[in-house]
N, C-alpha and C. Protein backbone atom coordinates (compact mmCIF):
# COMPACT_ATOMS: atom_id res chain seq x y z
N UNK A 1 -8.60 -107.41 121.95
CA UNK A 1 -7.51 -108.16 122.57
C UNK A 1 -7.32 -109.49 121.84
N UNK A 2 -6.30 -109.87 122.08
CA UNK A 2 -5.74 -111.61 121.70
C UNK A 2 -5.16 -112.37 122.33
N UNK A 3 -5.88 -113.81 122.59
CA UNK A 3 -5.20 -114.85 123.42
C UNK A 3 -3.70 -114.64 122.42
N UNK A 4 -2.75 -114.81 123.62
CA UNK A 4 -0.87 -115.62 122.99
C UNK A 4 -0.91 -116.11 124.09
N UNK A 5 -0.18 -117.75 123.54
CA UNK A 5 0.05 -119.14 124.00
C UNK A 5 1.55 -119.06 124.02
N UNK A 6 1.96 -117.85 125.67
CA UNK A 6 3.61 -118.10 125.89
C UNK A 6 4.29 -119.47 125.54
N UNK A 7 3.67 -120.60 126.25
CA UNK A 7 4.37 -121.75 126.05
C UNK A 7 4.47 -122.10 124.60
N UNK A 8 3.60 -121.87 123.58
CA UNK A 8 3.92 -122.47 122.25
C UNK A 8 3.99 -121.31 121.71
N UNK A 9 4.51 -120.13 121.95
CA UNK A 9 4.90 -119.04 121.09
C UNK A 9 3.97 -118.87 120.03
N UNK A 10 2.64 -118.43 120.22
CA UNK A 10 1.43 -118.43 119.60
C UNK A 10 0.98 -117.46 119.53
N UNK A 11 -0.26 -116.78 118.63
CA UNK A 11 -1.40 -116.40 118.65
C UNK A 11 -2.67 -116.98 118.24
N UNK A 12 -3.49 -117.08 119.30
CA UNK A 12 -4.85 -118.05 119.07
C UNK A 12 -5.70 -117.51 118.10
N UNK A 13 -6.31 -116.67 118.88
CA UNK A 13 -7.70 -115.33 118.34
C UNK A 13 -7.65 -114.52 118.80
N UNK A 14 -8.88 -113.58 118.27
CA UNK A 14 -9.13 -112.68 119.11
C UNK A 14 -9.96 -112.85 120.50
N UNK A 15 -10.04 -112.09 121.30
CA UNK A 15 -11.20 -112.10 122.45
C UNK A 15 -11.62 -111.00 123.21
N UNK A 16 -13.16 -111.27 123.46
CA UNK A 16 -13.70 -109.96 123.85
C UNK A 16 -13.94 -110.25 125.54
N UNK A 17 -13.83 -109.55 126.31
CA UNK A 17 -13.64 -109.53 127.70
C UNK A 17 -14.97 -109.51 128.14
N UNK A 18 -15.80 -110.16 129.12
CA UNK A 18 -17.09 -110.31 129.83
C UNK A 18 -16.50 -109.46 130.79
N UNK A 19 -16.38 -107.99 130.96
CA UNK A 19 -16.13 -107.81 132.26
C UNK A 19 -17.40 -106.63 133.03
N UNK A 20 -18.41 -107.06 132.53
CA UNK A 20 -19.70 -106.27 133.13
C UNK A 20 -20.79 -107.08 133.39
N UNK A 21 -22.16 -106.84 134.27
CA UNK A 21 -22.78 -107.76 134.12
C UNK A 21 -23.56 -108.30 133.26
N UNK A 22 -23.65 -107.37 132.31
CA UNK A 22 -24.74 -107.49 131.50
C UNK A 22 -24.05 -108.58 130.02
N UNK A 23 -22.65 -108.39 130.06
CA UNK A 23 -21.45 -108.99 128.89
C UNK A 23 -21.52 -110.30 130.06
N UNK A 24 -21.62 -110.73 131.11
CA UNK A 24 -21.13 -111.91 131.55
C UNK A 24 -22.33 -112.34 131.87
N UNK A 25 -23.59 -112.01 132.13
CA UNK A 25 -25.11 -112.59 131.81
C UNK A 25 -25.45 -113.12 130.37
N UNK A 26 -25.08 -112.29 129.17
CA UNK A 26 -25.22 -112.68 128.20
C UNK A 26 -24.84 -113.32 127.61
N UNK A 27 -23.38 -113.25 127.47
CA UNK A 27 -22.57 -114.44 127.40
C UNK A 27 -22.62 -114.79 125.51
N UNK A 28 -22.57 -115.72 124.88
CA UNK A 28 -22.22 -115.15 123.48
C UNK A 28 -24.23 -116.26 123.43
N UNK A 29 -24.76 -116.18 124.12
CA UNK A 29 -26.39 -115.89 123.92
C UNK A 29 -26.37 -115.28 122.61
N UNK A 30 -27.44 -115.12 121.77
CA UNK A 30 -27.79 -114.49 120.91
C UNK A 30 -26.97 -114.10 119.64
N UNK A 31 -25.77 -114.50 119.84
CA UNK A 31 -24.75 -114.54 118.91
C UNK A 31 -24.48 -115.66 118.16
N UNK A 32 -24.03 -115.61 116.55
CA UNK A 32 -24.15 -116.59 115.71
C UNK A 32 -22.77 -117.18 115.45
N UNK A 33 -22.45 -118.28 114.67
CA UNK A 33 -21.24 -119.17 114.75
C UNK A 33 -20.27 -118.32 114.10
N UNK A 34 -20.75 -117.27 112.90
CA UNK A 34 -19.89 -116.26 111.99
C UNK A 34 -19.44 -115.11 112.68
N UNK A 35 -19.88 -114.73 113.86
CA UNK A 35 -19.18 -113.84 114.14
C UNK A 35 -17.48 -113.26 114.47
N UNK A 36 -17.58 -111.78 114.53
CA UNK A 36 -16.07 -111.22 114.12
C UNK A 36 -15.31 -112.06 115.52
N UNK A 37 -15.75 -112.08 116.31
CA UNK A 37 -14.81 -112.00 117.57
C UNK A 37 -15.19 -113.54 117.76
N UNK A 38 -14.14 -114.55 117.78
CA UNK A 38 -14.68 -116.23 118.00
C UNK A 38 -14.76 -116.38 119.68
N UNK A 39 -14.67 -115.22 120.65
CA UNK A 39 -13.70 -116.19 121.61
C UNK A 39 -14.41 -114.88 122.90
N UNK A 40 -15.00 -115.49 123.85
CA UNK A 40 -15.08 -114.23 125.41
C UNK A 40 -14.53 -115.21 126.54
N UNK A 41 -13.97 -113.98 127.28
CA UNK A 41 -13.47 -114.58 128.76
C UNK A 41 -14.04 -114.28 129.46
N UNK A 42 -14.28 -114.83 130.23
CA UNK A 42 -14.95 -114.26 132.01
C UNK A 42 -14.04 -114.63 132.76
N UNK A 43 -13.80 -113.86 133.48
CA UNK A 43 -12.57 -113.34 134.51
C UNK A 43 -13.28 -114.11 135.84
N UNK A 44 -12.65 -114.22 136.90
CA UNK A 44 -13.13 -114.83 138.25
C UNK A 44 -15.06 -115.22 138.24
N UNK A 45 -14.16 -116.48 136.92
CA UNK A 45 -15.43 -117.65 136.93
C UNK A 45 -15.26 -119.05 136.63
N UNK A 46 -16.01 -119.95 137.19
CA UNK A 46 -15.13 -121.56 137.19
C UNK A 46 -16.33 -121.97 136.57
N UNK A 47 -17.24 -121.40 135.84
CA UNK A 47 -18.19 -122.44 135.25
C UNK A 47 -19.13 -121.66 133.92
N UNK A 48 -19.57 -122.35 132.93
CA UNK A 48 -20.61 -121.42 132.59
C UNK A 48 -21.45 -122.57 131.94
N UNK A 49 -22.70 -122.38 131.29
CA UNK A 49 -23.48 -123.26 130.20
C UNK A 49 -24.01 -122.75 129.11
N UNK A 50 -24.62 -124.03 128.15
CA UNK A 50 -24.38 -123.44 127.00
C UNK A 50 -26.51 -123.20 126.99
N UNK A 51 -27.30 -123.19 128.08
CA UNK A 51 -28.95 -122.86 127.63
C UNK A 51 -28.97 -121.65 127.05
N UNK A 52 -29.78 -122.00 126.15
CA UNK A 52 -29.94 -121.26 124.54
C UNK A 52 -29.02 -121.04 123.54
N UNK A 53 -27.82 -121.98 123.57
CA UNK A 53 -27.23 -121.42 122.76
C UNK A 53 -27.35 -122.34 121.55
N UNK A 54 -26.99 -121.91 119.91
CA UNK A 54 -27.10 -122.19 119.41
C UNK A 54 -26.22 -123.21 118.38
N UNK A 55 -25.25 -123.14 118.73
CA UNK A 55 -23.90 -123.81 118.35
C UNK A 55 -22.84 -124.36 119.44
N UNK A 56 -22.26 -124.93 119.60
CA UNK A 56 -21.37 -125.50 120.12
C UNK A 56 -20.58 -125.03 120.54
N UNK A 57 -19.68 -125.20 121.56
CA UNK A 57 -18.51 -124.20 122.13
C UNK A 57 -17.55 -124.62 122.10
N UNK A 58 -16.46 -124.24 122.26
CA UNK A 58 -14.80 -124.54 122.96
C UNK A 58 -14.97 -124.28 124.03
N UNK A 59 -14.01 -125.20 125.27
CA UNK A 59 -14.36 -124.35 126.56
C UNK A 59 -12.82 -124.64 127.02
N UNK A 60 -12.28 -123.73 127.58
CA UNK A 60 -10.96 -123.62 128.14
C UNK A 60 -10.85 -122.93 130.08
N UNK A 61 -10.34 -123.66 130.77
CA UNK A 61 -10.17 -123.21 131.54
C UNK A 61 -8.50 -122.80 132.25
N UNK A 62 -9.15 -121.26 132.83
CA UNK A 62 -7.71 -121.21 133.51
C UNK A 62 -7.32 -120.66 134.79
N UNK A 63 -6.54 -121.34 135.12
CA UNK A 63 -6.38 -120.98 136.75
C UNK A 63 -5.81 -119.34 137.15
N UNK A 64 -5.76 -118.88 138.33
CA UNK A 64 -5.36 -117.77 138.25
C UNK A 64 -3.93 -117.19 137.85
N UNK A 65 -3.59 -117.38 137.15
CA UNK A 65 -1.94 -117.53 136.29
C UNK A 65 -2.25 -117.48 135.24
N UNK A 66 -3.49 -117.72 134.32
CA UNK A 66 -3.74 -118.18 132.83
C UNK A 66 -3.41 -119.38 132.76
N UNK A 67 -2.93 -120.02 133.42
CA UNK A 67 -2.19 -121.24 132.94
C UNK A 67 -3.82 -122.81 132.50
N UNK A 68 -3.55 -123.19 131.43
CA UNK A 68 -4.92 -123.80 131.37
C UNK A 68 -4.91 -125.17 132.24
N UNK A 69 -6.11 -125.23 132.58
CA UNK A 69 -6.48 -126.45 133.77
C UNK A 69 -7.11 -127.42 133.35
N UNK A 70 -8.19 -127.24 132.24
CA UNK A 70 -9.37 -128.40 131.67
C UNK A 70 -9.27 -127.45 130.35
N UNK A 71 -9.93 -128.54 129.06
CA UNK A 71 -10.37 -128.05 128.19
C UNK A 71 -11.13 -128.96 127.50
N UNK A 72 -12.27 -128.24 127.03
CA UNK A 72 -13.46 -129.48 126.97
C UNK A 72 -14.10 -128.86 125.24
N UNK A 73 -14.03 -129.84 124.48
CA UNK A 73 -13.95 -129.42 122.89
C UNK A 73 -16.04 -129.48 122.72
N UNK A 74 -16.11 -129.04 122.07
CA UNK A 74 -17.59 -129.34 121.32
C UNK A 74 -18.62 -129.57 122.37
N UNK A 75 -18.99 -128.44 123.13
CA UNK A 75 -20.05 -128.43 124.52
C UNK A 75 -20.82 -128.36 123.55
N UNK A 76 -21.79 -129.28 123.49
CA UNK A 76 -23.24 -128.84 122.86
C UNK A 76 -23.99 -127.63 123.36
N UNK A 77 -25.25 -127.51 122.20
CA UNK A 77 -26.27 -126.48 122.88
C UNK A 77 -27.29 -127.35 123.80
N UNK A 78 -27.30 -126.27 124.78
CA UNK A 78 -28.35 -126.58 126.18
C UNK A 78 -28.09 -127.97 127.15
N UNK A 79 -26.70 -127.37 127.15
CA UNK A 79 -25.50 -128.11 128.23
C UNK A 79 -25.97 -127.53 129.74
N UNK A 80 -26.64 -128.07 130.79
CA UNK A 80 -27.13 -127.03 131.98
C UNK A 80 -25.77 -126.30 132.16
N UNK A 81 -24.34 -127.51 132.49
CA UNK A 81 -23.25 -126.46 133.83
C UNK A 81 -21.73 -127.41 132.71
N UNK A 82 -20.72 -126.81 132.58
CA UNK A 82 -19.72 -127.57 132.59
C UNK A 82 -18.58 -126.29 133.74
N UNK A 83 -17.75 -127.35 134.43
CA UNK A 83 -16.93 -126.32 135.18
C UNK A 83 -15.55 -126.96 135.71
N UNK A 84 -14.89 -126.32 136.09
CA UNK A 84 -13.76 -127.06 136.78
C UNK A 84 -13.35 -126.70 138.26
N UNK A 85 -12.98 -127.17 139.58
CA UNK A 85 -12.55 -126.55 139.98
C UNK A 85 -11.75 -125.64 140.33
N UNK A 86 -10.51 -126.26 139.66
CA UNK A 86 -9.30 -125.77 139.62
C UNK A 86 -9.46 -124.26 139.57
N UNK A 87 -10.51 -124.16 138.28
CA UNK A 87 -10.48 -122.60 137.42
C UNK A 87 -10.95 -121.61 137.89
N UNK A 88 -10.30 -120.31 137.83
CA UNK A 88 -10.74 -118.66 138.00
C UNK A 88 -11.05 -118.34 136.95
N UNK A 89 -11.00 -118.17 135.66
CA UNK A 89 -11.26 -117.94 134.31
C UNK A 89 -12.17 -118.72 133.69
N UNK A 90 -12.69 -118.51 132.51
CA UNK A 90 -13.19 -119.23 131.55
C UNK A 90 -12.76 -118.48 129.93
N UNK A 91 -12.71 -119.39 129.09
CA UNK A 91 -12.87 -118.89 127.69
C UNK A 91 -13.68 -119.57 127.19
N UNK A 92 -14.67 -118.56 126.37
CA UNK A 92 -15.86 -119.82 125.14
C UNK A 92 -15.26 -119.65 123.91
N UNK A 93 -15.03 -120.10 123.14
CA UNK A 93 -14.87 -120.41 121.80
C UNK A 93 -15.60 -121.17 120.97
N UNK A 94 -16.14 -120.33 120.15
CA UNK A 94 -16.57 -121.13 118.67
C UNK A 94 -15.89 -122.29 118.19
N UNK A 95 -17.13 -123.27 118.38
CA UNK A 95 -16.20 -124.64 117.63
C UNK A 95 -16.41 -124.31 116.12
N UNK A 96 -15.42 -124.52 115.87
CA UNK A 96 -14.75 -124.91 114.73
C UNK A 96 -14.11 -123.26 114.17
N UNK A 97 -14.04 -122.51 114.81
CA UNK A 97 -13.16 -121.25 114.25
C UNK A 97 -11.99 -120.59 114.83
N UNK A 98 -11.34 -121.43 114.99
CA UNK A 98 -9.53 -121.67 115.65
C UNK A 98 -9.39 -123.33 115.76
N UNK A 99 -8.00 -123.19 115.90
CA UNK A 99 -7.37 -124.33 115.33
C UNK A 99 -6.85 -124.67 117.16
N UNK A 100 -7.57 -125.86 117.15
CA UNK A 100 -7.80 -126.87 118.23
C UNK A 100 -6.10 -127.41 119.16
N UNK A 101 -5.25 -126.87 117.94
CA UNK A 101 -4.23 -127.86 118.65
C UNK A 101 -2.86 -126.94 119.01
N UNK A 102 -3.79 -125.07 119.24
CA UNK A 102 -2.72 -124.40 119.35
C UNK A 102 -2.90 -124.15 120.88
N UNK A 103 -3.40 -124.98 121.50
CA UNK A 103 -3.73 -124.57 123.01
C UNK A 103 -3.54 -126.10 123.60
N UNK A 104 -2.68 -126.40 124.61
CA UNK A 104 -3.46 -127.92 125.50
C UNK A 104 -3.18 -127.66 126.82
N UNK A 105 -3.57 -128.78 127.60
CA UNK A 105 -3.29 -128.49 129.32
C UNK A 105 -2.01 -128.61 129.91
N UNK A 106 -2.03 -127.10 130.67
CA UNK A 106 -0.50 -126.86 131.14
C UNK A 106 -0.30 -125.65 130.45
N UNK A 107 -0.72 -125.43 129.44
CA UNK A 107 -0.27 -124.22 128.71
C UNK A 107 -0.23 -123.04 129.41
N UNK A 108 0.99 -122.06 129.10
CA UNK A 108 0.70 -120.65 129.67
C UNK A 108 0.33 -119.47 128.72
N UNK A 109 -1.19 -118.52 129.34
CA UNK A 109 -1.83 -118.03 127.92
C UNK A 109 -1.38 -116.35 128.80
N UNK A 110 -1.64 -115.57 127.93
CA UNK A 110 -1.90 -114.27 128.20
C UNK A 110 -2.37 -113.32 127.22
N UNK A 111 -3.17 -112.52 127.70
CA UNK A 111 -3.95 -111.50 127.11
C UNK A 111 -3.16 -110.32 126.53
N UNK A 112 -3.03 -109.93 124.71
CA UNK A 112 -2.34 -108.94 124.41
C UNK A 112 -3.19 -107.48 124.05
């Protein structure tokens, strides 16, 4: 799948869907900054952290609409909690492998 950014007539990345428990326990854990897929969502979730991870994240949140609510650039590793209320969603993203300024708050995203 691929984030598109209706409001800025976009395509972000790709993204791989957390929609089991074992994909939304793991979370991109154990996974390195080069990998194919930059980007997972978790569906009806307002928070996640970065313990054990090894690189830095993007973190995007979105309310139940997609529409984004918070977005928080360069979460370090072994961040305990970052979250929002607002949010039903989450996206992690690899810092630094998409371009930062094709997404901001307010935006409307959807999954292709």
């Amino acid at each position: 799948m691929r984030i598109f950014n209706r409001t800025r007539q976009s395509l972000i990345v790709p993204v791989q869907i957390a929609d089991h428990f074992w994909a939304r326990l793991q979370g991109m854990l154990g996974s390195c900054a080069d990998q194919e897929i930059p980007a997972l969502w978790f569906s009806a979730c307002s928070s996640i952290h970065t313990i054990g991870m090894k690189f830095p994240l993007d973190v995007i949140f979105l309310d139940r609409n997609l529409k984004v609510v918070k977005i928080l650039l360069g979460v370090p590793p072994m961040r305990w909690m970052v979250y929002s209320a607002k949010a039903h969603s989450v996206l992690e993203l690899i810092t630094g492998r998409w371009d930062t300024n094709l997404i901001s708050l307010g935006d409307q995203l959807e999954f292709s």
